[in-house]
N, C-alpha and C. Protein backbone atom coordinates (compact mmCIF):
# COMPACT_ATOMS: atom_id res chain seq x y z
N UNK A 1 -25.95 -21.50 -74.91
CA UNK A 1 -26.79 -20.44 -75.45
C UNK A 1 -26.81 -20.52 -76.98
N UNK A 2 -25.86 -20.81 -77.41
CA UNK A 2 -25.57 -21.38 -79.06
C UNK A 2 -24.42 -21.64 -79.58
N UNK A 3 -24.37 -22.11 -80.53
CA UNK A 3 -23.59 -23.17 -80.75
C UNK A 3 -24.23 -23.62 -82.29
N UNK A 4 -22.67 -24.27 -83.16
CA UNK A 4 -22.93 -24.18 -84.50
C UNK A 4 -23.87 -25.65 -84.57
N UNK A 5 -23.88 -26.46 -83.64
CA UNK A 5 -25.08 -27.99 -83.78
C UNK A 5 -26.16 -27.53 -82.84
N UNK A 6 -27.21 -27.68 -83.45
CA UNK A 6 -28.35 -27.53 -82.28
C UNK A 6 -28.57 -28.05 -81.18
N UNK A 7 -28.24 -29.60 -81.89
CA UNK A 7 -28.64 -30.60 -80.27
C UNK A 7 -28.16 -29.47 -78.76
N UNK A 8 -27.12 -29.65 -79.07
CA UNK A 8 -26.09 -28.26 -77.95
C UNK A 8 -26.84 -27.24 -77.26
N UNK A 9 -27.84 -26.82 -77.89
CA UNK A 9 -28.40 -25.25 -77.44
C UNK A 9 -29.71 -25.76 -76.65
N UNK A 10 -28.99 -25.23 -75.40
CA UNK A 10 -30.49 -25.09 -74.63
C UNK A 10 -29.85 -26.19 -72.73
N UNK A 11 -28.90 -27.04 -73.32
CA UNK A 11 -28.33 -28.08 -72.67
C UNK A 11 -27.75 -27.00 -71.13
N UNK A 12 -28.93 -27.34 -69.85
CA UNK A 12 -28.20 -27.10 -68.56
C UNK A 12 -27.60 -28.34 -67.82
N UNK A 13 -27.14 -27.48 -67.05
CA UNK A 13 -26.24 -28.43 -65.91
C UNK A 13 -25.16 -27.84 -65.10
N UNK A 14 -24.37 -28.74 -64.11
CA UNK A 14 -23.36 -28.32 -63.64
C UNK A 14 -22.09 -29.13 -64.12
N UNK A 15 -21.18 -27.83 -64.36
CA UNK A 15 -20.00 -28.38 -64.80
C UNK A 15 -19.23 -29.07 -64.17
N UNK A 16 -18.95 -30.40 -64.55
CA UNK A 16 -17.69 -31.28 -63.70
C UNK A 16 -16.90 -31.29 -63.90
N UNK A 17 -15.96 -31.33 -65.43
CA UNK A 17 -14.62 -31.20 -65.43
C UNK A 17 -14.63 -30.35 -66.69
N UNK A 18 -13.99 -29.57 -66.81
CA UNK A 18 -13.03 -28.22 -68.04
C UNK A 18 -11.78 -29.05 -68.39
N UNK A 19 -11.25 -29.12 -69.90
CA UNK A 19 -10.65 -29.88 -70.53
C UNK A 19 -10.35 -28.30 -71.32
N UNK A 20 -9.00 -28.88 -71.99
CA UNK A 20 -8.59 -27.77 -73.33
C UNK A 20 -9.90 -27.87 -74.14
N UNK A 21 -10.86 -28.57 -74.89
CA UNK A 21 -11.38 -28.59 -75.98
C UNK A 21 -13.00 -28.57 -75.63
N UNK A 22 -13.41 -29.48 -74.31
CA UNK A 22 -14.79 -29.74 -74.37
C UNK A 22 -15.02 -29.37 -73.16
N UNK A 23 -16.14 -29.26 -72.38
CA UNK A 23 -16.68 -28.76 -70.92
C UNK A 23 -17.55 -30.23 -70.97
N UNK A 24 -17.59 -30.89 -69.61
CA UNK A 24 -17.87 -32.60 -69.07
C UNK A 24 -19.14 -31.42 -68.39
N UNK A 25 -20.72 -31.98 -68.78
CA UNK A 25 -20.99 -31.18 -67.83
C UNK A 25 -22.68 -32.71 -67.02
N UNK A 26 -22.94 -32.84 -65.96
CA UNK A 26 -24.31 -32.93 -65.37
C UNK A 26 -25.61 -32.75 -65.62
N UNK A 27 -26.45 -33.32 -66.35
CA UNK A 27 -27.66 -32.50 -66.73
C UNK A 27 -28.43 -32.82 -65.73
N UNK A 28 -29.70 -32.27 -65.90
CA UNK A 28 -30.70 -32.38 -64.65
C UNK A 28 -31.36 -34.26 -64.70
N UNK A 29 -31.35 -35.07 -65.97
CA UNK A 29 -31.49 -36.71 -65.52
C UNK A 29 -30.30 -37.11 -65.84
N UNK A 30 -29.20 -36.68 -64.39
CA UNK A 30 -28.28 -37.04 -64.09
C UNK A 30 -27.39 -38.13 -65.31
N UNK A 31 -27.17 -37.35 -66.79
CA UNK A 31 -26.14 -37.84 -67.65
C UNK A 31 -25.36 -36.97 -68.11
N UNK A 32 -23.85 -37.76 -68.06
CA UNK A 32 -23.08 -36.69 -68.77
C UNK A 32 -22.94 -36.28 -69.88
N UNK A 33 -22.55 -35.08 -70.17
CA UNK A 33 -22.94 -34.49 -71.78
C UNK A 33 -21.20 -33.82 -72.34
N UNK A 34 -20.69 -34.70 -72.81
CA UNK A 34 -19.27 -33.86 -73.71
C UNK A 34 -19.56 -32.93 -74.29
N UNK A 35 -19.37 -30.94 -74.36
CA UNK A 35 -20.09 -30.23 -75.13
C UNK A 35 -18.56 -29.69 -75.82
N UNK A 36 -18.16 -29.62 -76.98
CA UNK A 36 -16.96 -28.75 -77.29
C UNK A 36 -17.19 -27.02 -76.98
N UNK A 37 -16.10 -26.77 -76.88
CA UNK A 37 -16.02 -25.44 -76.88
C UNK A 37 -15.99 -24.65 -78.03
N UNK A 38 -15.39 -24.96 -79.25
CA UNK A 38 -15.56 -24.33 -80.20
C UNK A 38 -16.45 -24.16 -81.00
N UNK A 39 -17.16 -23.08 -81.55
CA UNK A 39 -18.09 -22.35 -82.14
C UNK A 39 -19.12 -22.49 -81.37
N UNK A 40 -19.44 -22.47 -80.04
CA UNK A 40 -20.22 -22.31 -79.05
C UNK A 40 -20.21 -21.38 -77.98
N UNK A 41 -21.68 -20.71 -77.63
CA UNK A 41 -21.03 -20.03 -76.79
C UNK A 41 -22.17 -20.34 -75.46
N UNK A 42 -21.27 -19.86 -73.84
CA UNK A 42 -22.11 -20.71 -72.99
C UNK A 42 -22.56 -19.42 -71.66
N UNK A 43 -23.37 -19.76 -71.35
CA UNK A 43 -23.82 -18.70 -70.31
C UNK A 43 -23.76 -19.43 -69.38
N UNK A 44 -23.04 -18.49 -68.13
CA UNK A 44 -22.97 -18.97 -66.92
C UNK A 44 -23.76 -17.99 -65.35
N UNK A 45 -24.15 -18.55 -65.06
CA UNK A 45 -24.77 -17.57 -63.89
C UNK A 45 -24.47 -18.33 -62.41
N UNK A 46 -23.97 -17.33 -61.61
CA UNK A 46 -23.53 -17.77 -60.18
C UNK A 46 -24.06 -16.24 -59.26
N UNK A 47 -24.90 -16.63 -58.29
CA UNK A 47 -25.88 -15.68 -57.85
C UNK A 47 -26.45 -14.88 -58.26
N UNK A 48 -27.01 -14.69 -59.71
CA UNK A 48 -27.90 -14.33 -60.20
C UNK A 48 -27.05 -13.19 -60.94
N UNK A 49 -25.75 -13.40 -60.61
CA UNK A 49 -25.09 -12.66 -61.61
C UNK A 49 -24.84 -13.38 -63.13
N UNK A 50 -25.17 -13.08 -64.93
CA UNK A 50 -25.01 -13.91 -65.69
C UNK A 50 -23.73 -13.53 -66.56
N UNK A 51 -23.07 -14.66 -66.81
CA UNK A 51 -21.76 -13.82 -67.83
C UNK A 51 -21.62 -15.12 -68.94
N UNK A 52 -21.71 -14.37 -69.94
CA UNK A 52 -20.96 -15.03 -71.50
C UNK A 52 -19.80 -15.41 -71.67
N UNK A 53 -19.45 -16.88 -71.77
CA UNK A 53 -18.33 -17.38 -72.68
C UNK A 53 -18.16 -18.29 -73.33
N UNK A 54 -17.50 -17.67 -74.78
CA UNK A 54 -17.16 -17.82 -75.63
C UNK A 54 -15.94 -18.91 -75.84
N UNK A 55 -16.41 -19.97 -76.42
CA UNK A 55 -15.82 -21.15 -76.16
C UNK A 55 -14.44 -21.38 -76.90
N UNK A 56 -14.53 -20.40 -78.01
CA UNK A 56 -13.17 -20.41 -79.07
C UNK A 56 -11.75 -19.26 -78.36
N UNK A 57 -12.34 -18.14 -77.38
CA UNK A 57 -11.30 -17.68 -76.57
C UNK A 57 -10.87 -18.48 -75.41
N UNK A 58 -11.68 -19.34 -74.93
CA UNK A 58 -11.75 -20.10 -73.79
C UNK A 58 -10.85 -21.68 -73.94
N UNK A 59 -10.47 -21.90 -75.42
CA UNK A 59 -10.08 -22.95 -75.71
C UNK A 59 -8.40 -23.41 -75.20
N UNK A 60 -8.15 -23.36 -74.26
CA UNK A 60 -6.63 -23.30 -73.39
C UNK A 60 -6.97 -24.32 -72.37
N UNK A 61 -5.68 -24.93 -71.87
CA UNK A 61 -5.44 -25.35 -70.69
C UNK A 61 -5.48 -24.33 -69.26
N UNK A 62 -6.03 -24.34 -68.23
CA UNK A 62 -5.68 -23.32 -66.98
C UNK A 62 -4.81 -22.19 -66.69
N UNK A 63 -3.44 -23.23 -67.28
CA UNK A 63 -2.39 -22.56 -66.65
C UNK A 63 -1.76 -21.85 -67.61
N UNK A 64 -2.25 -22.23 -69.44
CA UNK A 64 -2.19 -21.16 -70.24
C UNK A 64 -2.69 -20.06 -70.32
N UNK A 65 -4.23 -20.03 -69.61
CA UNK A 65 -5.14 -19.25 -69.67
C UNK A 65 -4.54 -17.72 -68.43
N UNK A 66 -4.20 -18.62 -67.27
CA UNK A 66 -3.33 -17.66 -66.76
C UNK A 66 -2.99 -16.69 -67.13
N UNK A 67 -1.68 -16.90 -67.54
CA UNK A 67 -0.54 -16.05 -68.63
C UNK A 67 -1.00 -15.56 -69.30
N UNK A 68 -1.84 -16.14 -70.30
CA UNK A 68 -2.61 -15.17 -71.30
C UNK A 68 -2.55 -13.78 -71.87
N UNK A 69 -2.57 -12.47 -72.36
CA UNK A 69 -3.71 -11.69 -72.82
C UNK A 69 -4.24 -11.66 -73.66
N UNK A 70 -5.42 -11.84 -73.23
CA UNK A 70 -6.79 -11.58 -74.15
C UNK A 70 -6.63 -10.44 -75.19
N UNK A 71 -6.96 -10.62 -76.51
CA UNK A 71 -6.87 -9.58 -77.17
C UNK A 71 -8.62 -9.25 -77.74
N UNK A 72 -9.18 -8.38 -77.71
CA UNK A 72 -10.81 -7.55 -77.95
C UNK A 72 -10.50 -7.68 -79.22
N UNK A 73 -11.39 -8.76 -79.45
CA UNK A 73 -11.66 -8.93 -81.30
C UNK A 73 -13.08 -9.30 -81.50
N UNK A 74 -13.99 -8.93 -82.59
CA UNK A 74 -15.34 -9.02 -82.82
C UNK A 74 -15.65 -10.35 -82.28
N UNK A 75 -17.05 -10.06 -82.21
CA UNK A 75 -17.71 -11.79 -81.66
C UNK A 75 -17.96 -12.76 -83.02
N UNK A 76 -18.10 -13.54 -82.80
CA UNK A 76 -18.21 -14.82 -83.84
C UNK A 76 -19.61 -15.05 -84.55
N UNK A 77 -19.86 -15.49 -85.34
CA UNK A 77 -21.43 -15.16 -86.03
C UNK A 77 -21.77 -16.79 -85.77
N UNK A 78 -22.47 -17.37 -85.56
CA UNK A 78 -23.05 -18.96 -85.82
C UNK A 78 -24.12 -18.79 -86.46
């Protein structure tokens, strides 16, 4: 949805692999696209439900993310 490089904005697909730093994702002429997570942010929709995330809170391994708490701090400007 945006993101501090343009090329980035606008880029669909399905995600194949989540990494600490970048999202591996599928585009529709089937190439893969390395997108970082930081200063980007990505919209996701799964049954027509849509939700925002923010790639610089999101920047963890799984099993850090776990454990975690999130702390509510302003959104990021790009």
């Amino acid at each position: 949805v945006r993101s501090k490089c343009p090329s980035y904005v606008g880029t669909t697909g399905i995600l194949m692999q989540e990494f600490k730093h970048v999202f591996k994702i599928i585009t529709k002429e089937d190439k893969v696209k390395v997108i970082p997570k930081r200063y980007s942010v990505f919209n996701v929709e799964i049954d027509g439900f849509v939700s925002h995330i923010y790639g610089n809170k999101f920047e963890l391994r799984a099993s850090e993310r776990s454990v975690r708490k999130f702390k509510v701090k302003g959104t990021m400007d790009l």
